[in-house]
Protein backbone atom coordinates (compact mmCIF):
# COMPACT_ATOMS: atom_id res chain seq x y z
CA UNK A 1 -34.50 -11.14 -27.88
CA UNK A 2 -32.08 -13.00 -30.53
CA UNK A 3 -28.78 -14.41 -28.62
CA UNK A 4 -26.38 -11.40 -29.27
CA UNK A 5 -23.21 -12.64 -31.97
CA UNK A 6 -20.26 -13.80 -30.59
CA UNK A 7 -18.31 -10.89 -32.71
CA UNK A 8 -18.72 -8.30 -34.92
CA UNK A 9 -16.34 -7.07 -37.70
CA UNK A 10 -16.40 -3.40 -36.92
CA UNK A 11 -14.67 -1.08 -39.72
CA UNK A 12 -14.08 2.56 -38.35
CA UNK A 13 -14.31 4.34 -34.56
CA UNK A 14 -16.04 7.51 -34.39
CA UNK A 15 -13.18 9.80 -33.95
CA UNK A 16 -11.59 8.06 -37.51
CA UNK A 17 -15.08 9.13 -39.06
CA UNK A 18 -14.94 12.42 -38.44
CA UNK A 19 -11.79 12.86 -39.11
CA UNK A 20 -12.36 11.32 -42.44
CA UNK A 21 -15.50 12.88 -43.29
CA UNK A 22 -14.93 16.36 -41.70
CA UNK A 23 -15.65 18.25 -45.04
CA UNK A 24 -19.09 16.71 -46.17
CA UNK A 25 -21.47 19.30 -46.66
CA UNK A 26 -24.91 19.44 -45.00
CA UNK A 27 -27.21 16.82 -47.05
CA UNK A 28 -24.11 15.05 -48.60
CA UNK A 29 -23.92 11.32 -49.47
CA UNK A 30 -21.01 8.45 -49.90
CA UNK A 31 -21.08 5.23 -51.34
CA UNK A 32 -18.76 4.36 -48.32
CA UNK A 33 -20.02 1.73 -46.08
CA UNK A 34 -18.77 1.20 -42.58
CA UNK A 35 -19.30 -0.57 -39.58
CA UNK A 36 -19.57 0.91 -36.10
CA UNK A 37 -19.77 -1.08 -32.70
CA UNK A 38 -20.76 0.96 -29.31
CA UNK A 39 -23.04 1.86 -26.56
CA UNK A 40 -26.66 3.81 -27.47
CA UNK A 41 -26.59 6.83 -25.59
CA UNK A 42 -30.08 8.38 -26.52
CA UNK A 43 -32.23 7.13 -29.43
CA UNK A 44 -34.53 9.68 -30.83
CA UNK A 45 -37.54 8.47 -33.41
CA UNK A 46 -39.18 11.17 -35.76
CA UNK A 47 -42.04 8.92 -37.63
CA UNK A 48 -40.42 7.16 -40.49
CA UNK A 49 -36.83 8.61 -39.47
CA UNK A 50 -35.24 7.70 -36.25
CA UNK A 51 -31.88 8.64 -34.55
CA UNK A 52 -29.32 7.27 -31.75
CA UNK A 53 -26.15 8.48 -30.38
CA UNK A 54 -23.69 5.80 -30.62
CA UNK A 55 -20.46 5.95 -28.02
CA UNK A 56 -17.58 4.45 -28.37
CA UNK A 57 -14.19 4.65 -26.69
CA UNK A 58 -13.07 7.06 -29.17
CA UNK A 59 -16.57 9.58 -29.31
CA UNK A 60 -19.78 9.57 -30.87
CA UNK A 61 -21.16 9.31 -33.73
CA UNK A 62 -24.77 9.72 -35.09
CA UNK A 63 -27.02 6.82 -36.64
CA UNK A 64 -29.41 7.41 -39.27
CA UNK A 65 -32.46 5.52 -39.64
CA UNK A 66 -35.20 4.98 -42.17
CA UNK A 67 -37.72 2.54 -41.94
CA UNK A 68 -37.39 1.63 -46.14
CA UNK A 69 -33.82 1.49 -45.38
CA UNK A 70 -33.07 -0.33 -42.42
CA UNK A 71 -33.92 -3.94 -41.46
CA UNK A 72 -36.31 -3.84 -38.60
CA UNK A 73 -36.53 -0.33 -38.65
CA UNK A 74 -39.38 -0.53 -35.35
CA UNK A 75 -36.90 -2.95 -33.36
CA UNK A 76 -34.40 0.34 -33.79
CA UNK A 77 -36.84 2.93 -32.50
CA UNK A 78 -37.19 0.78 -29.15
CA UNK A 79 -33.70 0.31 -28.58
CA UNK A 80 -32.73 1.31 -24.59
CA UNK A 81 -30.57 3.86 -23.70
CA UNK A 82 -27.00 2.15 -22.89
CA UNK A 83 -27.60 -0.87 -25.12
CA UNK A 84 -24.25 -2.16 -27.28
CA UNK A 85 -25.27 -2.11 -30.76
CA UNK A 86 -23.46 -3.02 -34.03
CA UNK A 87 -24.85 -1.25 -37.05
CA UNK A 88 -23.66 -0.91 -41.20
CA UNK A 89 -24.66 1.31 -43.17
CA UNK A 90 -23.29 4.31 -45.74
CA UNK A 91 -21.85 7.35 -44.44
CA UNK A 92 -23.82 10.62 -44.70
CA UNK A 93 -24.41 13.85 -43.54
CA UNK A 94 -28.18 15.01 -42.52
CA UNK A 95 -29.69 18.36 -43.35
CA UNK A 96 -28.40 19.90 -40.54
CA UNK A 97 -24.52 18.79 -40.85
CA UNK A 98 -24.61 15.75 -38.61
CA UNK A 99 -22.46 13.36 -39.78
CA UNK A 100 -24.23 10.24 -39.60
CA UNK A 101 -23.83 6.10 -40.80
CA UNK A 102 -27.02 5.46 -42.68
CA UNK A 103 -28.04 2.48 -41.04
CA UNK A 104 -29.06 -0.71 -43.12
CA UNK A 105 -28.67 -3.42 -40.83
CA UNK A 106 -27.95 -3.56 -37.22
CA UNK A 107 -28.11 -6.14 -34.76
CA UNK A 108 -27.79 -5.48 -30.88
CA UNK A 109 -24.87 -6.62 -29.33
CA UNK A 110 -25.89 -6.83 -25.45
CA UNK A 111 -29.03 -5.60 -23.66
CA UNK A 112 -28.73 -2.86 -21.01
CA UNK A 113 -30.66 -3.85 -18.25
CA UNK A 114 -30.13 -1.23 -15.94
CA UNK A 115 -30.42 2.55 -16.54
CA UNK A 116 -27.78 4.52 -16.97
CA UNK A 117 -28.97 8.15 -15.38
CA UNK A 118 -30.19 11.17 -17.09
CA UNK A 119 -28.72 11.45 -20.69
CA UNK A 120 -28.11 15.43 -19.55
CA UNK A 121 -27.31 15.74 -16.12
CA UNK A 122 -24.96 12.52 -16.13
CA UNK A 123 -24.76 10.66 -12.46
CA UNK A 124 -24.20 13.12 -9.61
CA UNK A 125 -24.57 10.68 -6.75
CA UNK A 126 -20.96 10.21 -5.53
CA UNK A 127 -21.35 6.78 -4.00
CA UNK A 128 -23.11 5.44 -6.78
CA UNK A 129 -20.16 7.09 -9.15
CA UNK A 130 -17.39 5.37 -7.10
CA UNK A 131 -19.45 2.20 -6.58
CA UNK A 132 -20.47 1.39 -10.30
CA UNK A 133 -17.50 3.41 -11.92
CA UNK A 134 -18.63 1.24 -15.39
CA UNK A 135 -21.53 3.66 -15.40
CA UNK A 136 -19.77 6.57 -14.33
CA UNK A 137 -17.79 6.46 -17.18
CA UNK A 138 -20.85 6.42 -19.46
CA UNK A 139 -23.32 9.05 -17.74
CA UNK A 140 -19.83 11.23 -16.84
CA UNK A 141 -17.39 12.62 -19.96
CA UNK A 142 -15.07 13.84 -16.72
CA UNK A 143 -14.66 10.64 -15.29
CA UNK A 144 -13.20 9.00 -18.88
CA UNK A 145 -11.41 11.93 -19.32
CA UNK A 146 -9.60 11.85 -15.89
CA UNK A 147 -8.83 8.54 -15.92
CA UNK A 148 -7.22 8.48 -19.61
CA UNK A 149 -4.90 11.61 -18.87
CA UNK A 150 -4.40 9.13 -15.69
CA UNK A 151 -3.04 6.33 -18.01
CA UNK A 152 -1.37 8.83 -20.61
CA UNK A 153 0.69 10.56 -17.40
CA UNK A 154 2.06 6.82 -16.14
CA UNK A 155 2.80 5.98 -20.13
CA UNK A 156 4.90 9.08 -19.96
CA UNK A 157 6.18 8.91 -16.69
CA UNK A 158 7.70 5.60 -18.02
CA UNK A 159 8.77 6.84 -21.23
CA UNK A 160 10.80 9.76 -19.40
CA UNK A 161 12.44 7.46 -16.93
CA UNK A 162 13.92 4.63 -20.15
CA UNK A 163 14.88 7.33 -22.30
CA UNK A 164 17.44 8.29 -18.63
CA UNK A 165 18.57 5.09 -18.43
CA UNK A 166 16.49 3.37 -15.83
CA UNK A 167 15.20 -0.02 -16.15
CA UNK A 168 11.63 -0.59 -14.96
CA UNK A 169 11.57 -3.78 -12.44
CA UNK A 170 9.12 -5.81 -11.01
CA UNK A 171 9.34 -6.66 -7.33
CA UNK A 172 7.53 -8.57 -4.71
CA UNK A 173 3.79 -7.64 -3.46
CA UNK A 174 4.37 -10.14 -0.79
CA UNK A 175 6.39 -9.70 2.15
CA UNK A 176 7.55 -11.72 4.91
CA UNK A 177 7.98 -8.63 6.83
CA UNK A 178 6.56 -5.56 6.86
CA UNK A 179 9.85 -2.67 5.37
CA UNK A 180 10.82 0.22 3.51
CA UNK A 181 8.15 2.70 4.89
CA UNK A 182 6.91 3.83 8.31
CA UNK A 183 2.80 2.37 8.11
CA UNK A 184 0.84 -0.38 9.24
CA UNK A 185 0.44 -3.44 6.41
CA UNK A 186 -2.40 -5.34 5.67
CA UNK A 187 -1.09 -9.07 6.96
CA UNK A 188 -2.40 -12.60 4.63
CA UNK A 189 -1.83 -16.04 5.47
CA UNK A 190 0.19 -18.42 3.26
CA UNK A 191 -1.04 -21.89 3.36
CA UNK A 192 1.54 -23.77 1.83
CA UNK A 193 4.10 -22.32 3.64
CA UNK A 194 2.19 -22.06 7.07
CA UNK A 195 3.50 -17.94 7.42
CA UNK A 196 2.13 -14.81 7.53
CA UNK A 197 2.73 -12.68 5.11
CA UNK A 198 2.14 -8.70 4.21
CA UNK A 199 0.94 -6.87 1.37
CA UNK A 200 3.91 -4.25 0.65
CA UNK A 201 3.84 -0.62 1.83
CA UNK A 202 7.32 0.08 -0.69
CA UNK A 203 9.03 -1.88 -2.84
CA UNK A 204 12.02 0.41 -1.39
CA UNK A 205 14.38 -2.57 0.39
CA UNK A 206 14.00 -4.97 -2.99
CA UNK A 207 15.18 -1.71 -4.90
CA UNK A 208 18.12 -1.05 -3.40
CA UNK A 209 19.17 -4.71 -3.36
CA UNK A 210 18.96 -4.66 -6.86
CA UNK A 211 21.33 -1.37 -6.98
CA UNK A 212 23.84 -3.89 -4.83
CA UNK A 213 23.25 -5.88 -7.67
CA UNK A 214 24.63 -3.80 -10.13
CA UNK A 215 21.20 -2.07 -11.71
CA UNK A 216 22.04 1.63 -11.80
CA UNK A 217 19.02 3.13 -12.37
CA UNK A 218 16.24 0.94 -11.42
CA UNK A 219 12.53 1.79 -11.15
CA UNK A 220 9.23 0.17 -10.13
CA UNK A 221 5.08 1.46 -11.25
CA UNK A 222 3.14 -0.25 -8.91
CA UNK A 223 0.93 -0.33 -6.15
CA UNK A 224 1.18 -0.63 -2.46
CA UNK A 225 -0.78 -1.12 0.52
CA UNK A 226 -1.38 0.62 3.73
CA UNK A 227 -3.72 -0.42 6.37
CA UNK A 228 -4.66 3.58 7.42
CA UNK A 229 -7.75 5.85 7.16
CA UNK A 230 -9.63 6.93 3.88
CA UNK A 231 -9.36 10.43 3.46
CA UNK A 232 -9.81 12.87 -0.15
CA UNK A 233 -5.85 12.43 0.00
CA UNK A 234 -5.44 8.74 0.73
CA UNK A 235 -6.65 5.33 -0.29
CA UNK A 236 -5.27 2.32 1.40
CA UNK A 237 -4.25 0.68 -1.76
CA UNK A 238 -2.43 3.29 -3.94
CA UNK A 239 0.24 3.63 -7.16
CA UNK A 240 3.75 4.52 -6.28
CA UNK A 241 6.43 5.58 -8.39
CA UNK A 242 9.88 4.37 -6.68
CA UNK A 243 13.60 4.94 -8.53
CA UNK A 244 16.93 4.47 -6.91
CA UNK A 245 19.90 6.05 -8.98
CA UNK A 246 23.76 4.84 -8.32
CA UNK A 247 26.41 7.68 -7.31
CA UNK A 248 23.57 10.55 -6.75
CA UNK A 249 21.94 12.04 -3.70
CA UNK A 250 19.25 14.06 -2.73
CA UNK A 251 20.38 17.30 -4.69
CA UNK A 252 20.53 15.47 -7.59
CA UNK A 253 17.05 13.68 -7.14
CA UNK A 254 15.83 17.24 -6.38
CA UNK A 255 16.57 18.20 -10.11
CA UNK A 256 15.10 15.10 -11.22
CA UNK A 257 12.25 15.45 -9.39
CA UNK A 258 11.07 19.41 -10.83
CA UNK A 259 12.55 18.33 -14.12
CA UNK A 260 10.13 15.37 -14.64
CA UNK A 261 7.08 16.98 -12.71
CA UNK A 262 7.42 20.32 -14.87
CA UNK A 263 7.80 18.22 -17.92
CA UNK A 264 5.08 15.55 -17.38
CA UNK A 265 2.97 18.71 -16.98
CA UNK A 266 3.83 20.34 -20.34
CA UNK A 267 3.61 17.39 -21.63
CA UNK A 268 0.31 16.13 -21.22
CA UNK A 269 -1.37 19.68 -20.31
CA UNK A 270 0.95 22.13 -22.71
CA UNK A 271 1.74 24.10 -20.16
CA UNK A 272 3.76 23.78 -16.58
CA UNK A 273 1.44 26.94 -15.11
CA UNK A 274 -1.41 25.35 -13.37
CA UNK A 275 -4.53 26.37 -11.81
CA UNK A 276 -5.30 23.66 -8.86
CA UNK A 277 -8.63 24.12 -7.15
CA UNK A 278 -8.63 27.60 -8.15
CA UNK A 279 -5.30 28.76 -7.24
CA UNK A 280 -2.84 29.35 -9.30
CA UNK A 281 0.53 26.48 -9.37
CA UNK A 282 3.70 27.18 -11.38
CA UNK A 283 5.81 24.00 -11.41
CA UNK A 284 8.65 25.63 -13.83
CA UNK A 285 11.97 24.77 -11.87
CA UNK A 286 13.47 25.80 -10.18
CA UNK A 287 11.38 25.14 -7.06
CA UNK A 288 12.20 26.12 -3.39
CA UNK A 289 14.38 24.57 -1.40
CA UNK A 290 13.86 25.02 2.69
CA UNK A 291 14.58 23.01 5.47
CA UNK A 292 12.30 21.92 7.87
CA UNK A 293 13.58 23.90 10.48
CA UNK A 294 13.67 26.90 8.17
CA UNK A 295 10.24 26.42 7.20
CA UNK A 296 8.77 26.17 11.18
CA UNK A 297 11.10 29.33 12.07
CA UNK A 298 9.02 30.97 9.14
CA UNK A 299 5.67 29.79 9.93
CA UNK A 300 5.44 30.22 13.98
CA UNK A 301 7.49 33.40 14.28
CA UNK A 302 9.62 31.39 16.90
CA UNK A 303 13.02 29.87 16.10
CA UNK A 304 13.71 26.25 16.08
CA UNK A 305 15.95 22.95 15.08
CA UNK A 306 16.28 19.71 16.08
CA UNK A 307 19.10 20.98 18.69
CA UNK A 308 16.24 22.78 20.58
CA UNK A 309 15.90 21.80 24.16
CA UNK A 310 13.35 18.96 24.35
CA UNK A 311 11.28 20.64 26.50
CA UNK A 312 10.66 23.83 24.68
CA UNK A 313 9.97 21.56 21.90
CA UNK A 314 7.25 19.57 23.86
CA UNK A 315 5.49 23.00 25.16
CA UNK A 316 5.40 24.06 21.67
CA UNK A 317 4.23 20.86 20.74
CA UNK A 318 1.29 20.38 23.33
CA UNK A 319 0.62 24.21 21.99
CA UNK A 320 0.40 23.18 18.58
CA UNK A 321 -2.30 20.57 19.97
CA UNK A 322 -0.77 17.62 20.13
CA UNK A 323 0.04 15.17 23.25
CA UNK A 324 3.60 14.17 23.05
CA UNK A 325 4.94 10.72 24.36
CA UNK A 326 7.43 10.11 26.57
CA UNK A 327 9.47 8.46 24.04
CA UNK A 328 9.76 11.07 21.14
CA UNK A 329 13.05 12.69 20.81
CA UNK A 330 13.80 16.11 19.69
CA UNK A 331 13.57 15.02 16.06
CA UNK A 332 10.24 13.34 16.24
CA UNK A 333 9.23 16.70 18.53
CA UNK A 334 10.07 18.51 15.80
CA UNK A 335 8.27 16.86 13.01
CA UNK A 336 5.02 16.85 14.90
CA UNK A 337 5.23 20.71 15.37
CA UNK A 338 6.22 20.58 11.94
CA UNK A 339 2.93 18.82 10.38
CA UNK A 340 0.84 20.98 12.64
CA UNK A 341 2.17 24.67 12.21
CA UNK A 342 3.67 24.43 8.95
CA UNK A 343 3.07 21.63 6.22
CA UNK A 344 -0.57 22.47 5.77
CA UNK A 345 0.12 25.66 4.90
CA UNK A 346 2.41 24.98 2.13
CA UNK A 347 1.46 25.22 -1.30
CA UNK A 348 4.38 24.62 -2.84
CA UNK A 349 5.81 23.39 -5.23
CA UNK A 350 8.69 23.52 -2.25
CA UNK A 351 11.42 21.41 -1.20
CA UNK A 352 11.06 20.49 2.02
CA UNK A 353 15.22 19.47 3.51
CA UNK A 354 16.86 18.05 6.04
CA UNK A 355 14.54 15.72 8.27
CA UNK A 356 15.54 14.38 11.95
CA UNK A 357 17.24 11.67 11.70
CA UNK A 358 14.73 9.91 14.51
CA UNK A 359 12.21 9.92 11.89
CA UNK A 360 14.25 8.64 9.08
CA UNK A 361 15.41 5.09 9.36
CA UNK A 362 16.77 4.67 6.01
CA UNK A 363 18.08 8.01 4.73
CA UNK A 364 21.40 8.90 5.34
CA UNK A 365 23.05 11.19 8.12
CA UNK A 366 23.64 14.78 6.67
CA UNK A 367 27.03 15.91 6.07
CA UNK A 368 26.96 18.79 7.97
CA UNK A 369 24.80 17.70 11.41
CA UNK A 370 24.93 14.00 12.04
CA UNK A 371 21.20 14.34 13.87
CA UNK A 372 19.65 15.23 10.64
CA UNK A 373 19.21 13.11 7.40
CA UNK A 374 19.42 14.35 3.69
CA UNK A 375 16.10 13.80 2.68
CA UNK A 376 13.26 15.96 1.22
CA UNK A 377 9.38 16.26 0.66
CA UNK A 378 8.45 18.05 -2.53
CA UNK A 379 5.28 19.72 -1.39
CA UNK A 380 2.94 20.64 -4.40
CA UNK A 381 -1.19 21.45 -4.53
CA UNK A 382 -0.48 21.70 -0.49
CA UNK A 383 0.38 18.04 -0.38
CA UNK A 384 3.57 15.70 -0.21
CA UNK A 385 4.09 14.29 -3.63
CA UNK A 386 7.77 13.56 -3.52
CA UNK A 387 9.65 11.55 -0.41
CA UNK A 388 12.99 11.41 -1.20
CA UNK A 389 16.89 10.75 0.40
CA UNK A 390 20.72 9.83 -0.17
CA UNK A 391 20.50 6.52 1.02
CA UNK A 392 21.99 5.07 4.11
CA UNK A 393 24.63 3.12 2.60
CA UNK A 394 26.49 2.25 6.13
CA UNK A 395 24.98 -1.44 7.57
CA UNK A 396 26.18 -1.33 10.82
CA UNK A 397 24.34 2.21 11.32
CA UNK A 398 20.89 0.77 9.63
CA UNK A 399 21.03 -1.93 12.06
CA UNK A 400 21.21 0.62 14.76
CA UNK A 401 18.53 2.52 13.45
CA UNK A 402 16.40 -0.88 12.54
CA UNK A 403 16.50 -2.47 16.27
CA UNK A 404 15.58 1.52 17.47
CA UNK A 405 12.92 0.98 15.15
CA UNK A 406 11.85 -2.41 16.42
CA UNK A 407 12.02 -1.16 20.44
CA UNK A 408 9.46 1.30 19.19
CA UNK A 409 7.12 -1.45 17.67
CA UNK A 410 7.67 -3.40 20.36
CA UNK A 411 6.29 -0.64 22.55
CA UNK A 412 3.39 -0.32 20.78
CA UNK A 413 4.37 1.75 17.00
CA UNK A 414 2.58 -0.24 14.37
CA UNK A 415 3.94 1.69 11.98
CA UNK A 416 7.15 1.37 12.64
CA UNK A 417 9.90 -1.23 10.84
CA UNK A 418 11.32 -4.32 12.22
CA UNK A 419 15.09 -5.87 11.79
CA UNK A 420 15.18 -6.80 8.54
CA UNK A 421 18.35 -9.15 8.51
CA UNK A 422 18.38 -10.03 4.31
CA UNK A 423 18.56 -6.40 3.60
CA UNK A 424 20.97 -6.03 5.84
CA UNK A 425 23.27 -8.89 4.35
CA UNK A 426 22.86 -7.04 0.99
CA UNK A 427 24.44 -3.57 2.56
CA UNK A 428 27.37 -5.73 3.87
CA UNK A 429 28.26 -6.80 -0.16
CA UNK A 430 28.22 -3.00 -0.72
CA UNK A 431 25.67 -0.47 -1.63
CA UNK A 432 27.34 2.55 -3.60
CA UNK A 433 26.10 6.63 -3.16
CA UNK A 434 22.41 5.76 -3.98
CA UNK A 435 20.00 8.68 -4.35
CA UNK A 436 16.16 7.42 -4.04
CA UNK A 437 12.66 8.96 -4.36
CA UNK A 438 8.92 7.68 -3.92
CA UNK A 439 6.07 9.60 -5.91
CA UNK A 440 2.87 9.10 -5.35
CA UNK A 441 1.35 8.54 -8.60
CA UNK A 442 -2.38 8.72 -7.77
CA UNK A 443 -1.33 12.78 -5.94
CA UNK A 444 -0.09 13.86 -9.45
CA UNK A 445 -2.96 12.59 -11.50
CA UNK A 446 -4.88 14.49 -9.00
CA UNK A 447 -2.62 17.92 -9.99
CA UNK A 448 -2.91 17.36 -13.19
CA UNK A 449 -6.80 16.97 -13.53
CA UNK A 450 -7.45 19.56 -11.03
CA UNK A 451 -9.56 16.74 -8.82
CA UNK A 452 -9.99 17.52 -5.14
CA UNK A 453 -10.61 13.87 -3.89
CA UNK A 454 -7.83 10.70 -4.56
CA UNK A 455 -11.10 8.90 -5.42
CA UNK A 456 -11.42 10.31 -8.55
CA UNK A 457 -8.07 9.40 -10.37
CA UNK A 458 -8.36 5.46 -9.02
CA UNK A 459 -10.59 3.67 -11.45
CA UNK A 460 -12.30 1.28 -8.07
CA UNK A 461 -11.44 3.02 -5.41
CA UNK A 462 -11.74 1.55 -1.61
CA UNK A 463 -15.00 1.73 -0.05
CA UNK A 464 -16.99 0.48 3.14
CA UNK A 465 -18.89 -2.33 1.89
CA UNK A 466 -22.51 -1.33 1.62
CA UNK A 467 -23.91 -5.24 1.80
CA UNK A 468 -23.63 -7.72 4.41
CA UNK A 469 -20.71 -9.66 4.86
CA UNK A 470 -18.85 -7.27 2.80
CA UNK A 471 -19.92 -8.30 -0.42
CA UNK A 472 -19.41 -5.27 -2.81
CA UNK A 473 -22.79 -3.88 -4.31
């Protein structure tokens, strides 16, 4: 075969042509000649006619083949499904309505040397999907449609947030320490500097120092890391949404939260009345708003707070199925029974209020009950989407909370924070009411395409390597 051109001057996508074209009769000719670039996704010869499916990003269209017409007309019958293909010709419509480039001279643009699955039943294997997601997006319309509504919903996402008033921000993937969420990081080694370093599980710490800063409304797209389990709702490297808003709290995040959620959804879907999975999911705001103690009192038919006696908390923990340690509090107690009884019940969309402050080392104390915090989950599809809190604004109290934080590490937590002494020399120049939330990107692209499994919205997701020494397939 010829060495493939190093470009090709392509004149019109497939979805242009049949918009152009869409009243041609059946049998009707053009003196207009285009030129159409894509993959060949089944080629069909008839004796001195032949015909191929050509894909492009934008759809298919249909070429049109005649061996006193085209150049090598033979060459064009053998083509292989999947192989790129550049081909000029006018634009016509065949007997039967297909509109169609009537090809004159084509030239192949790069060989397919591997299959590419059934033309009909696509790729069903999911390893082999996830693995070699370059065919997946051929042999499977759902997987390019996913992923697109993926990258319209964070275009969006970020057109919402400007047209508020927040500036987008870029901040630092690596870390000298670990901070700004409760969850083991991956850890690198920086030769220059001789240090270890850590991939980030939040931008939240950089954030807020920019709010100190003077940036009202800040906000950061971007991914994260966390060195935990695969599961259908987690992937250790995933796409956070982060914003931290001057002079609000967690009420006011609240209404941001249902008012951007709700509106992505009519947005992009038409609609803010979902089915998920099979069951139905209104996001129209307002959603419910619950505390956590509230919510376990409803669920377990028993009543309960963080002021509960420790010990009736640890029966109804080890109840619940779950080995307390020594070391958790009342609030942590509370949480666990929480996340057992409770949380995967919800469907949501709900507000989930007022955490223990043991298990939230950088939300501030509530108003009203100095051993909770004002934060909230917004639970949606059954699943956390939304962690959110008035910020802890006080330094001397998120030292407190860090070194409480570090004991536990130092005990054996690796998930929990460490001292982080520059943030706190930020807090001391003054950080003002802050209200800040984290959504998890990836969890709402799974909403809003009605996917059961994380894997499907992230374009290469994690996987065990399937070769020796790790090397990807």
């Amino acid at each position: 075969m010829a060495e493939p051109p190093y470009r090709f001057e392509r004149t019109a996508e497939a979805a242009e042509l049949h918009r152009r074209y869409a009243s041609l009769d059946a049998g009707q000719e053009t003196d207009d000649e285009v030129s159409v670039a894509g993959r060949v996704m089944l080629v069909r010869p008839q004796g001195r006619l032949a015909f191929a499916s050509l894909s492009d990003s934008s759809g298919q269209v249909q070429l049109f083949a005649l061996d006193n017409v085209t150049e090598d007309f033979d060459a064009f019958t053998r083509l292989s499904l999947g192989d790129w293909v550049g081909a000029t010709g006018r634009v016509v419509t065949t007997r039967r309505g297909e509109l169609s480039v009537q090809v004159k001279q084509w030239t192949v643009l790069a060989e397919a040397r591997r299959g590419f699955g059934d033309k009909w039943k696509g790729i069903s294997d999911t390893e082999t999907r996830f693995r070699q997601r370059e065919v997946d997006l051929w042999a499977n319309e759902r997987t390019r449609e996913v992923l697109l509504l993926r990258s319209r919903l964070v275009s969006a996402l970020r057109r919402r947030l400007e047209s508020q008033g927040f500036v987008e921000v870029e901040t630092p993937l690596l870390h000298v320490i670990p901070g700004g969420a409760l969850a083991k990081p991956f850890t690198t080694f920086h030769n220059a500097l001789h240090t270890d370093l850590y991939l980030r599980i939040a931008p939240e710490l950089y954030l807020k120092r920019l709010v100190v800063g003077g940036f009202e409304k800040v906000f950061e797209i971007g991914r994260v890391f966390r060195n935990e389990g695969l599961s259908p709702r987690h992937n250790p490297e995933f796409t956070i949404l982060e914003l931290y808003q001057a002079y609000a709290d967690y009420g006011d995040l609240a209404v941001l939260t249902e008012d951007l959620v709700s509106g992505l959804a009519s947005e992009l879907l038409g609609t803010s009345r979902l089915v998920y999975q099979g069951r139905e999911l209104d996001l129209t705001p307002p959603w419910r708003r619950a505390t956590m103690a509230e919510l376990v009192t409803e669920a377990t038919g028993e009543p309960v707070d963080v002021h509960t006696p420790v010990d009736d908390l640890r029966r109804r923990v080890r109840t619940a199925g779950v080995d307390p340690a020594e070391a958790w509090g009342a609030g942590k107690l509370l949480l666990e029974l929480y996340e057992k009884t409770t949380e995967p019940n919800l469907w949501g969309p709900v507000f989930v209020t007022d955490f223990p402050a043991e298990v939230s080392p950088l939300a501030r104390r509530h108003r009203d009950d100095p051993d909770l915090v004002e934060r909230f989950e917004a639970i949606v599809a059954g699943r956390e989407l939304v962690n959110a809190f008035s910020e802890l604004v006080d330094p001397d109290d998120q030292r407190s909370r860090f070194e409480a934080q570090a004991k536990a590490r130092a005990e054996g937590d690796e998930e929990a924070m460490v001292v982080d002494e520059d943030y706190l020399r930020a807090l001391e120049y003054g950080l003002p009411p802050t209200g800040g939330l984290g959504l998890g990107v990836d969890r709402l692209a799974m909403v809003f395409t009605d996917s059961a499994n994380i894997r499907e919205v992230i374009p290469f997701p994690t996987l065990r390597p399937d070769r020796p020494g790790g090397a990807p397939a």
